[in-house]
Protein backbone atom coordinates (compact mmCIF):
# COMPACT_ATOMS: atom_id res chain seq x y z
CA UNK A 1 0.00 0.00 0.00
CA UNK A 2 1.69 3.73 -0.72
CA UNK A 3 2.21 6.20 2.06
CA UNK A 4 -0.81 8.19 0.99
CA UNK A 5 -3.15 4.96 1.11
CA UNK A 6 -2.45 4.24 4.70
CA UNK A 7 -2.58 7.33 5.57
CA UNK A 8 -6.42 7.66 4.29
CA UNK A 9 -6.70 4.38 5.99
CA UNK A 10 -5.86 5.80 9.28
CA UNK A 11 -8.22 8.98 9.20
CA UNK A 12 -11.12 6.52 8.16
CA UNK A 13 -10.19 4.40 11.31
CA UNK A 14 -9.77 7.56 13.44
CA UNK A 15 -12.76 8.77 11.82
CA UNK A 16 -15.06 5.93 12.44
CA UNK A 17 -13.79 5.34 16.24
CA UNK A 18 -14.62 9.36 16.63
CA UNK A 19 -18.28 8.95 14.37
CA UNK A 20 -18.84 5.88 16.62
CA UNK A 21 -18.69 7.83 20.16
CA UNK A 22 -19.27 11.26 18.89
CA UNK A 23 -21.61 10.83 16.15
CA UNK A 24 -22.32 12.79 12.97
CA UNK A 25 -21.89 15.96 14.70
CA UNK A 26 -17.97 15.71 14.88
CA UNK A 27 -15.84 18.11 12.79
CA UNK A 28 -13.15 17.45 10.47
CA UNK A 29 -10.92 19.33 12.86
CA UNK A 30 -11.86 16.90 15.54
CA UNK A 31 -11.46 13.98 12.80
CA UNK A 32 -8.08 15.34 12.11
CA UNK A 33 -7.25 15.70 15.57
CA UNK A 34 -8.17 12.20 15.85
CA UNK A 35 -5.76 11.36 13.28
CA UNK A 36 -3.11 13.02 14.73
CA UNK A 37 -2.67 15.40 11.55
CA UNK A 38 -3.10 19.28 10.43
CA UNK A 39 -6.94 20.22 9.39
CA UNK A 40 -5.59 21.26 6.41
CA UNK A 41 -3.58 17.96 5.75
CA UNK A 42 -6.85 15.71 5.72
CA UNK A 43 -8.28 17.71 2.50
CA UNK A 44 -5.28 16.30 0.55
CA UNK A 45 -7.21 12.83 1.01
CA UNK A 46 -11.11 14.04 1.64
CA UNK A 47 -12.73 17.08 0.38
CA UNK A 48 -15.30 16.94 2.73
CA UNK A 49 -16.75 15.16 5.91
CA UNK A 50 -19.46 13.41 3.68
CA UNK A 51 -16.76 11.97 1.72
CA UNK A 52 -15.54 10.23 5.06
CA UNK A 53 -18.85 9.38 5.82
CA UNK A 54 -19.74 8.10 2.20
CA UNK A 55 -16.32 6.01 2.54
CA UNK A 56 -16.77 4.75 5.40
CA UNK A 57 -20.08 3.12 4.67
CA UNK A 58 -18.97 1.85 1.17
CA UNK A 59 -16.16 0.01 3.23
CA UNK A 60 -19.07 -1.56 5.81
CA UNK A 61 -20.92 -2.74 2.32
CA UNK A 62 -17.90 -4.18 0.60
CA UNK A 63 -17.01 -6.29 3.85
CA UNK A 64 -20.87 -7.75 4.44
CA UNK A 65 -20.89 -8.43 0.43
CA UNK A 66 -17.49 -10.34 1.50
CA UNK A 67 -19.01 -12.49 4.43
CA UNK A 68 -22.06 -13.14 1.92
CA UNK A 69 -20.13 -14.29 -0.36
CA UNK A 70 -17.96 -16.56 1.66
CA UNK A 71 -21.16 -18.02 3.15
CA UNK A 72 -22.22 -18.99 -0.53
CA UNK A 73 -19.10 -20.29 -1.19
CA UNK A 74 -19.73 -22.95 1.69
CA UNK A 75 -23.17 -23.32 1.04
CA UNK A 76 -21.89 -24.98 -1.82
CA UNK A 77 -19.05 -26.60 -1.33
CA UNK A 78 -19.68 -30.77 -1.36
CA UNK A 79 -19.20 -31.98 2.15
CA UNK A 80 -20.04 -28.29 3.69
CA UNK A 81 -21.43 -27.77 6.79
CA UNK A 82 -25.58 -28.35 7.49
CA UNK A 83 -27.90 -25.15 6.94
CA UNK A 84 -28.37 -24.97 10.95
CA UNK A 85 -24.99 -24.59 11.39
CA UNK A 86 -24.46 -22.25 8.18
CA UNK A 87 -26.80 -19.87 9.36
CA UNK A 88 -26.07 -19.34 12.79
CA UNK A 89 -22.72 -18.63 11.57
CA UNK A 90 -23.46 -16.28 8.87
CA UNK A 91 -25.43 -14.53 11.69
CA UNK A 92 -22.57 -14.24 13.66
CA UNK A 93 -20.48 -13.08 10.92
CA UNK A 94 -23.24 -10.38 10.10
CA UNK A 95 -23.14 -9.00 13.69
CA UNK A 96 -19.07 -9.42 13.56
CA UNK A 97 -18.96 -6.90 10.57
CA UNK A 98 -21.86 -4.68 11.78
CA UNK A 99 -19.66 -4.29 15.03
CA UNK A 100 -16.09 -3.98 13.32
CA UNK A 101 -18.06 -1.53 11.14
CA UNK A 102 -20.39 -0.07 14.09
CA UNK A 103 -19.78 3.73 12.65
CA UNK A 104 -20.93 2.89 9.36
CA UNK A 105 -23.98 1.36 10.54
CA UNK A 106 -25.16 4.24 12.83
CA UNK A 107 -23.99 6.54 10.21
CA UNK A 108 -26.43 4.65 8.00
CA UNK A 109 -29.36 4.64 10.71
CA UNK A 110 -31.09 7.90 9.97
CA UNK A 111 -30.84 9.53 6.72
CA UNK A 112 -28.01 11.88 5.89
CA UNK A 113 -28.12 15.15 7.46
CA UNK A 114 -29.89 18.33 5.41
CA UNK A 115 -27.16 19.82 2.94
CA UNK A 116 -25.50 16.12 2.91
CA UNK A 117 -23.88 16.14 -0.61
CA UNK A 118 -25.43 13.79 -3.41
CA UNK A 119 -22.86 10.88 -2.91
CA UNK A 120 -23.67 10.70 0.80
CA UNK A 121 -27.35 10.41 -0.01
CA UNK A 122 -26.64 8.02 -2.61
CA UNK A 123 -24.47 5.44 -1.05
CA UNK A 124 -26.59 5.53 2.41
CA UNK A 125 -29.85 4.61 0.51
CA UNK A 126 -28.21 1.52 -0.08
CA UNK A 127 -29.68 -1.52 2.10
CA UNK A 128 -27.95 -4.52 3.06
CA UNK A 129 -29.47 -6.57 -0.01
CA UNK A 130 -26.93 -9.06 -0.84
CA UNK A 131 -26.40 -10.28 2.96
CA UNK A 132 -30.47 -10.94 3.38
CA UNK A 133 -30.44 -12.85 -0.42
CA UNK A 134 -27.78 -15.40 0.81
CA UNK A 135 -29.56 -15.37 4.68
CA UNK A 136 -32.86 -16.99 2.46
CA UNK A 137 -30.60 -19.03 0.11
CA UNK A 138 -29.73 -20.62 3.52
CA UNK A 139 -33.02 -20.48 4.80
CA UNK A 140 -34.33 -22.33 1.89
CA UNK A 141 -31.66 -25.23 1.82
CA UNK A 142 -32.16 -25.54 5.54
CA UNK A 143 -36.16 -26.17 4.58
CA UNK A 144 -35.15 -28.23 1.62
CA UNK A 145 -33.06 -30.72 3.73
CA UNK A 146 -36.68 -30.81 6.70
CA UNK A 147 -34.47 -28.74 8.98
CA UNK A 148 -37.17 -25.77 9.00
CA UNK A 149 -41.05 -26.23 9.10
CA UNK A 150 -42.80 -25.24 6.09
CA UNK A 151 -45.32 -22.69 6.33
CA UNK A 152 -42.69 -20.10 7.94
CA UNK A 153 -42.29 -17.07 5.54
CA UNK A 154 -38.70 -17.60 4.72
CA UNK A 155 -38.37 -14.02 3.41
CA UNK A 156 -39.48 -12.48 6.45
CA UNK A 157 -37.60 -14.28 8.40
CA UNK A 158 -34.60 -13.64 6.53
CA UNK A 159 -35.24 -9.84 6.61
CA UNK A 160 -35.67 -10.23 10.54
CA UNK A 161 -32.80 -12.05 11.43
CA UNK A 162 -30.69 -9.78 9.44
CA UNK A 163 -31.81 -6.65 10.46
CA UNK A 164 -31.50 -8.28 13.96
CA UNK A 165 -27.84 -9.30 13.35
CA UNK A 166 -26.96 -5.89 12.45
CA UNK A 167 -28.58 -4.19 15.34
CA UNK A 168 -25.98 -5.78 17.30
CA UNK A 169 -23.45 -3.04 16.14
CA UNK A 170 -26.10 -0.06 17.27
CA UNK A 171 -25.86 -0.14 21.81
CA UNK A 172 -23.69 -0.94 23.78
CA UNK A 173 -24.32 -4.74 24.27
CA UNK A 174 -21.58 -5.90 22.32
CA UNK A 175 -18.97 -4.50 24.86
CA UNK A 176 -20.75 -7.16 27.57
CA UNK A 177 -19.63 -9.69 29.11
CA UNK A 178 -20.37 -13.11 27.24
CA UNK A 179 -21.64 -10.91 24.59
CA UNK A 180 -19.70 -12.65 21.55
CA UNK A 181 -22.58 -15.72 22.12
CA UNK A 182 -25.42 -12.44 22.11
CA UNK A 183 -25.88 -12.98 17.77
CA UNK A 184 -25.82 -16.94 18.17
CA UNK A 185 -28.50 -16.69 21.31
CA UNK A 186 -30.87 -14.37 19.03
CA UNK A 187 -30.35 -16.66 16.05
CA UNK A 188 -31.25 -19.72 17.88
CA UNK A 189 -34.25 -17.89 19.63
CA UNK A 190 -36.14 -17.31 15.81
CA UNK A 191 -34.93 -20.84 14.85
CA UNK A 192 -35.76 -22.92 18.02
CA UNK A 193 -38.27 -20.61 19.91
CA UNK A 194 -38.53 -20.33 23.53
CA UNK A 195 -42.14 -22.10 24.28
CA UNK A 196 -41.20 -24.78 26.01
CA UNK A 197 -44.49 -26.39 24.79
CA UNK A 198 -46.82 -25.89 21.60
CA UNK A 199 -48.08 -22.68 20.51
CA UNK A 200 -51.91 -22.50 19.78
CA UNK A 201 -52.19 -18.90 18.47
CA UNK A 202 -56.05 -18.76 18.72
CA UNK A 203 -55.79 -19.63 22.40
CA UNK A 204 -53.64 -17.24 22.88
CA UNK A 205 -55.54 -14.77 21.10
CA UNK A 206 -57.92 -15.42 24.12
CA UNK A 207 -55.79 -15.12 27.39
CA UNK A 208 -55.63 -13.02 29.84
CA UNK A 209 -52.76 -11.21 28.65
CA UNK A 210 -53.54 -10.67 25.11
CA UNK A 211 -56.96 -9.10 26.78
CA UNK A 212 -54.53 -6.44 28.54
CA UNK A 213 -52.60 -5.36 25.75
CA UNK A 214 -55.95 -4.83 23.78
CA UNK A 215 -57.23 -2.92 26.51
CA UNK A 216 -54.28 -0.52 26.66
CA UNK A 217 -54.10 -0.22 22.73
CA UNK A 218 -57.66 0.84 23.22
CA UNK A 219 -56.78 3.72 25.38
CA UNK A 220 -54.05 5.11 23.04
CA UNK A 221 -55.18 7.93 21.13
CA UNK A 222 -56.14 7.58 17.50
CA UNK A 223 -53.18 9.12 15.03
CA UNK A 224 -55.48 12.00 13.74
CA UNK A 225 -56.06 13.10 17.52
CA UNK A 226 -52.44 13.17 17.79
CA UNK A 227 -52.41 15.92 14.68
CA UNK A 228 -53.30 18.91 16.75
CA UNK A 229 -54.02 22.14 15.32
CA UNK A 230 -51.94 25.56 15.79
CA UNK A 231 -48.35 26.12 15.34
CA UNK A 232 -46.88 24.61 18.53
CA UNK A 233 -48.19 21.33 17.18
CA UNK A 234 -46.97 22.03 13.62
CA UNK A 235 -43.62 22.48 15.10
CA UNK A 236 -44.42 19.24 17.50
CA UNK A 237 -44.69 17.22 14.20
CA UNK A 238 -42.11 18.80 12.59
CA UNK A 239 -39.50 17.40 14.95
CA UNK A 240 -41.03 14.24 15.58
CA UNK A 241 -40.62 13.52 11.76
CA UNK A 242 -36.58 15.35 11.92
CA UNK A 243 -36.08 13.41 14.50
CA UNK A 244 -37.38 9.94 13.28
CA UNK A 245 -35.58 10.41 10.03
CA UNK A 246 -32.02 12.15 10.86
CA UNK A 247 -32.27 11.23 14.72
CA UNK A 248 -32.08 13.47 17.75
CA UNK A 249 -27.81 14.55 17.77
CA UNK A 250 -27.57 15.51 13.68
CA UNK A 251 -31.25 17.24 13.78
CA UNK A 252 -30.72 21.37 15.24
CA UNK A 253 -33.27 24.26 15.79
CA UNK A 254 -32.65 25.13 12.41
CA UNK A 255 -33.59 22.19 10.59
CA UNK A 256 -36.52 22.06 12.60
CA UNK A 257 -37.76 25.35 12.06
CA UNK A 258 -37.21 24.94 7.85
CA UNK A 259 -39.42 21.72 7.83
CA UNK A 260 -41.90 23.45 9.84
CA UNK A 261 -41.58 26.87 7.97
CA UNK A 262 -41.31 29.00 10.99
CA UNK A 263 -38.36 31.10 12.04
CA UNK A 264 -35.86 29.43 14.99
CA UNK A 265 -37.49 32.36 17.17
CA UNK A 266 -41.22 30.77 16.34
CA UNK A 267 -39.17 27.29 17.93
CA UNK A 268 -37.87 28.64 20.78
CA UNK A 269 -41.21 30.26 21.64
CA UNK A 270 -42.53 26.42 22.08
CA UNK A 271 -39.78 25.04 23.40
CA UNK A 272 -36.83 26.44 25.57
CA UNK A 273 -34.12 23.55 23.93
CA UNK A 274 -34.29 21.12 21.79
CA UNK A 275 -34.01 18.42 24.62
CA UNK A 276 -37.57 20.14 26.05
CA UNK A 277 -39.01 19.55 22.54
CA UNK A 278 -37.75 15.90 22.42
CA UNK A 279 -39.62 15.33 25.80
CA UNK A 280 -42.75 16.32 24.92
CA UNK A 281 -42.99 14.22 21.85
CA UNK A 282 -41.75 11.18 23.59
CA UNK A 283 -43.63 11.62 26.71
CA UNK A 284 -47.05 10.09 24.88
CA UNK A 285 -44.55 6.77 23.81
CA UNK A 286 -43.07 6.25 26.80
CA UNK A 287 -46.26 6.26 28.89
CA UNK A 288 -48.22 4.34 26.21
CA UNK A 289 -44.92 1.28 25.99
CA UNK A 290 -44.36 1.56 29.68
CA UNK A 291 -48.32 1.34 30.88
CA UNK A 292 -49.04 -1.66 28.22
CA UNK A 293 -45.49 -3.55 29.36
CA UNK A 294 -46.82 -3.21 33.18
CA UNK A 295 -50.14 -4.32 32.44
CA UNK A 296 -49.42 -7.21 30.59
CA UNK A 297 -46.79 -8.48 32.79
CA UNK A 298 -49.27 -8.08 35.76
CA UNK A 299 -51.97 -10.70 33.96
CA UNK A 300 -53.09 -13.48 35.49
CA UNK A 301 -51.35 -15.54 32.62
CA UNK A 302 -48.35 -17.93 32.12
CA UNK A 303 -45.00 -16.60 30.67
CA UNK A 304 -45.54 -17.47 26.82
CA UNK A 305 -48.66 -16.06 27.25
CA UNK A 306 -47.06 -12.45 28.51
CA UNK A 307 -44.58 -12.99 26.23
CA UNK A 308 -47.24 -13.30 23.37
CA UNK A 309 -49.04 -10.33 24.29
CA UNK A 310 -45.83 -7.86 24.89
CA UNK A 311 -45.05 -8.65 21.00
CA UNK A 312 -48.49 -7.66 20.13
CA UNK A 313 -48.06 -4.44 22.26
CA UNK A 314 -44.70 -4.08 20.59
CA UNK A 315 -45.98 -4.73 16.99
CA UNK A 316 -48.95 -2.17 17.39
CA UNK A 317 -46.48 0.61 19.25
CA UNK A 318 -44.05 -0.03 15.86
CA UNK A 319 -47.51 0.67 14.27
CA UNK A 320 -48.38 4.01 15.83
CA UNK A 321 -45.28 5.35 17.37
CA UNK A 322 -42.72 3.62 14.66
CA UNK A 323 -40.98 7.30 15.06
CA UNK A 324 -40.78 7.80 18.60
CA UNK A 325 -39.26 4.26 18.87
CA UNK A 326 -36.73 4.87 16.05
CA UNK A 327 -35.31 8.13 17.96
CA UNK A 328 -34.82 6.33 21.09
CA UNK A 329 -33.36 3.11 19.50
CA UNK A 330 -31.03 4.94 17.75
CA UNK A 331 -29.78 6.71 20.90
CA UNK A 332 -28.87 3.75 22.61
CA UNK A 333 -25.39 3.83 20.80
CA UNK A 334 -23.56 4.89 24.00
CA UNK A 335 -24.38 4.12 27.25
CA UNK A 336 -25.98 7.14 28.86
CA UNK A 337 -27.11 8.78 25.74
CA UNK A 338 -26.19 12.05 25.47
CA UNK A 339 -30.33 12.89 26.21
CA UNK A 340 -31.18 11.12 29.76
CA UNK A 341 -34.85 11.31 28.00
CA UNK A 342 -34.23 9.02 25.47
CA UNK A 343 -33.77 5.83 27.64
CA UNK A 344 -36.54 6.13 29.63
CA UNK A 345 -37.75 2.93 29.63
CA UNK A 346 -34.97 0.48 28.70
CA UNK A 347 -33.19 -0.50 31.87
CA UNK A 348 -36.55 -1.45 33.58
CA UNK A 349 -37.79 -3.28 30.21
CA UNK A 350 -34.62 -5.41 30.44
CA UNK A 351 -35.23 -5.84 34.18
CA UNK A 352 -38.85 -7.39 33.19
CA UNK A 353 -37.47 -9.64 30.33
CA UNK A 354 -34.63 -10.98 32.69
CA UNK A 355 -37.29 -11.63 35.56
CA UNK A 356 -40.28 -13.26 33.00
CA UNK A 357 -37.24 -15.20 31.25
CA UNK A 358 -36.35 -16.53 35.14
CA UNK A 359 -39.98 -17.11 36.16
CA UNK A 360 -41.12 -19.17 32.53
CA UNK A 361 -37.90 -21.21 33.09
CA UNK A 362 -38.35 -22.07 36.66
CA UNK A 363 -42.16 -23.14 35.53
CA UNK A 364 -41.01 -25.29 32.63
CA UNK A 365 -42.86 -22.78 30.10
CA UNK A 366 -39.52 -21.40 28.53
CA UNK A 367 -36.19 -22.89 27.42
CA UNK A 368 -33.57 -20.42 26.62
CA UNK A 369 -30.05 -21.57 28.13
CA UNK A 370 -26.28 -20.82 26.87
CA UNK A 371 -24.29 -17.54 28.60
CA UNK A 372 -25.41 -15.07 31.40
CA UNK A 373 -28.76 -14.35 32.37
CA UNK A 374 -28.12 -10.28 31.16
CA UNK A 375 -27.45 -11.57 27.77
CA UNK A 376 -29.65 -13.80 27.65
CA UNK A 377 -32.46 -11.02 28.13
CA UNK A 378 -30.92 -8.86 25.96
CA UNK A 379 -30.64 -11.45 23.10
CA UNK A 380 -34.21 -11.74 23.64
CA UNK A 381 -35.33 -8.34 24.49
CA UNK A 382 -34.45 -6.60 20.66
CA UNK A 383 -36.46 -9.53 19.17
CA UNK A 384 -39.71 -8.71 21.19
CA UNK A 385 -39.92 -5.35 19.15
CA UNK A 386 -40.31 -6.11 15.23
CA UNK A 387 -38.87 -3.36 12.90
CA UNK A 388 -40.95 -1.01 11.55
CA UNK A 389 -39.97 -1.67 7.94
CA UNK A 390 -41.88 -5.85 8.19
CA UNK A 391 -44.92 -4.13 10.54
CA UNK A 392 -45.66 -1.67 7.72
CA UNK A 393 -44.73 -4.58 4.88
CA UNK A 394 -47.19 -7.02 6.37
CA UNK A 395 -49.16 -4.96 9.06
CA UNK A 396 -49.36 -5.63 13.45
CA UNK A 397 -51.22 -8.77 12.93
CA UNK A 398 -48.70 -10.46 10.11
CA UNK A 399 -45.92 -9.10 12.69
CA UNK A 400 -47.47 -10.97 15.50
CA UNK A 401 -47.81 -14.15 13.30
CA UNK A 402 -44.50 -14.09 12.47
CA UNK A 403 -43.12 -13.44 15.94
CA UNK A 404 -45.25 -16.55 17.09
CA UNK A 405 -43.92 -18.93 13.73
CA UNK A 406 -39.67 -17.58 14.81
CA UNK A 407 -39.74 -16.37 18.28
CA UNK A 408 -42.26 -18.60 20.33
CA UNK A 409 -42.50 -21.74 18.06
CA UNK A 410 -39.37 -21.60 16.37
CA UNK A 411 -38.93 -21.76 12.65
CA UNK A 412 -37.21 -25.27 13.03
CA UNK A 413 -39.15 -28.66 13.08
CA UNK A 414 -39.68 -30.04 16.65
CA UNK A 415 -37.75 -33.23 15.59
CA UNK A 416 -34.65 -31.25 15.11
CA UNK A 417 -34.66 -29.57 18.59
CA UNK A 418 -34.39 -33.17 20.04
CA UNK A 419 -30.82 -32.67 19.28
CA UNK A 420 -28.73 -31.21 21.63
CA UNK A 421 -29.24 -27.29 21.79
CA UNK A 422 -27.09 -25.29 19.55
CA UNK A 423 -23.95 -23.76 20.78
CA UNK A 424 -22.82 -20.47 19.11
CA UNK A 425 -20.46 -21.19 16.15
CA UNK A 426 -17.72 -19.33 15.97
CA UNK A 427 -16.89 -16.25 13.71
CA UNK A 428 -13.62 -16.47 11.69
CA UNK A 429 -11.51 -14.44 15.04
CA UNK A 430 -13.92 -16.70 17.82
CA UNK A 431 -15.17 -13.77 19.01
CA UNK A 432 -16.96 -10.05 18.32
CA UNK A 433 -14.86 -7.82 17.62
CA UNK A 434 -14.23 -4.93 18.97
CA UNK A 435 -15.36 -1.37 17.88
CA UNK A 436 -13.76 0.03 15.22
């Protein structure tokens, strides 16, 4: 490689370690800093901070089109390794390059900031294609060779398990203890389930818990009585929608007042900061997903029951709130995030999942073993919310059936969880690796 070439390679590194605990907000002064160079000495190898950016998440697409390819490679080599074993791994290569390349892929969260330049734009539209083609090619030979039931929508699945591979490189779970076996646990939870027992979706349709969500998605206000009238709601929406598509650190004042066409003196006259105008479009969210979690947890009903009925909570909040969650997903990238407001509910969430994981285990209604009890709940915890993108593909109620075919029943036939359980395979280092 030539001097200049490693060089650029060590203000992309320096770059993505700053992007990854900084954010977008960072300068190329503090990039260069970073690097240990002159300002002016990083425009003799980037002309701008989008071309960093732009760079950086070309080089995250051009290492998962690598593991994809790799994985096809074995898929079809004679003598290869089964599909169950295949795609746990790929998932855990997945989640190994979304970590390694954890800047890119909360670079590539939100959309570019306003102003970003047309190359920017361009190469973060780009999705993570290739990687979720291969995921079903394994899918498929897996249900070709009676590993996987039939009747499971192999597509969905493929775009779940993907997406939920990748959200391994957005938080801080990664840097856990025990956390290299975090991608295998959630892979094995949508192949195996964790019902101990069958799944009968009509009776639980019925219990006690499924009757308590219902009754708190009753009490939510409908989306047009959300839409109030005047300016201060006009504003209101107008950050809600910033913040949902550029998230809460890249969006300012400014950007807010343009999409709402009022000056910044208009915004200021609503809210006194920008952190006061994030809390009072979460505050309807947070009550909404934190009164629904306590009342279904309090039901008189067993643990897949609860279980059942959080995911139908969760698919109908993805539903109405799909915003609101997205801005406080994407903030839990460091651990506090820079707004104290936007983790409102997570620690005690994971303190519930952790407890009904413990109580369904004792009572022989749940079977989830392999690493701590902490990762264990958070392997299980980012799969009770399904994204946004497969809710508004298929709708609440397609989301719920596909939570109960992976995440309850397991996508695998019951004859091939007689088998010992499966233990994480290991990526190509053994472990995650660390950020970048």
């Amino acid at each position: 490689m030539s001097r200049d070439g490693a060089r650029r390679g060590e203000i992309l590194d320096a770059a993505a370690r700053l992007f990854a605990t900084a954010g977008i907000r960072a300068t190329l002064k503090d990039i260069a800093d970073a690097a240990g160079i002159l300002a002016g000495s990083l425009y003799h190898h980037f002309d701008s901070k989008d071309a960093i950016v732009a760079e950086l998440i070309r080089r995250y697409h051009a290492a998962l089109d690598g593991v994809a390819q790799a994985a096809v490679e074995e898929l079809r080599r004679p003598g290869g390794r089964p599909p169950d074993e295949l795609v746990v791994a790929f998932g855990e290569a997945i989640a190994g390059c979304a970590v390694q390349h954890r800047a890119a892929v909360l670079l590539s969260y939100y959309e570019p900031p306003v102003g970003a330049s047309d190359e920017l734009v361009q190469v973060s539209a780009r999705t993570p294609s290739v990687v979720r083609a291969v995921l079903l090619e394994l899918l498929e030979a897996g249900r070709d060779s009676g590993w996987l039931r039939p009747g499971v929508d192999l597509a969905l699945l493929a775009d779940r398990m993907c997406q939920s591979m990748i959200h391994v490189g957005i938080g801080v779970s990664h840097r856990l203890p025990g956390a290299d076996r975090l991608p295998a646990l959630r892979c094995r939870i949508l192949l195996e389930g964790v019902a101990a027992g069958p799944v009968d979706g009509a009776a639980l349709d019925r219990s006690a818990a499924f009757a308590a969500a219902q009754e708190q998605i009753a009490s939510w206000p409908e989306a047009d009585e959300l839409a109030e009238a005047g300016r201060p709601a006009l504003i209101r929406a107008a950050a809600r929608a910033e913040f949902g598509r550029r998230g809460y650190e890249a969006t300012t004042i400014r950007d807010i007042a343009a999409a709402a066409g009022v000056s910044v003196a208009g915004v200021y006259r609503v809210a006194d900061s920008k952190e006061q105008l994030l809390a009072s479009i979460m505050t309807s969210y947070i009550e909404a997903l934190n009164a629904g979690w306590r009342a279904v947890l309090a039901a008189p009903a067993g643990a897949v029951e609860r279980l059942d009925a959080l995911l139908w909570l969760n698919a109908m909040i993805m539903e109405r709130y799909s915003e609101e969650f997205r801005i406080q997903f994407g903030a839990l990238r460091q651990s506090p995030p820079t707004s104290p407001d936007l983790a409102w509910s997570f620690p005690s969430q994971l303190r519930q999942v952790k407890k009904l994981l413990t109580d369904g285990g004792r009572d022989g209604d749940l079977r989830l073993t392999g690493s701590s009890a902490d990762v264990r709940a958070r392997s299980l915890f980012e799969l009770l919310f399904t994204p946004d993108d497969i809710v508004s593909a298929v709708g609440p109620r397609g989301a719920l059936e596909l939570a109960r075919d992976t995440v309850l029943r397991g996508a695998a036939r019951p004859a091939a969880l007689e088998r010992p359980a499966l233990e994480p395979a290991q990526s190509a280092t053994g472990v995650l690796p660390t950020t970048s």
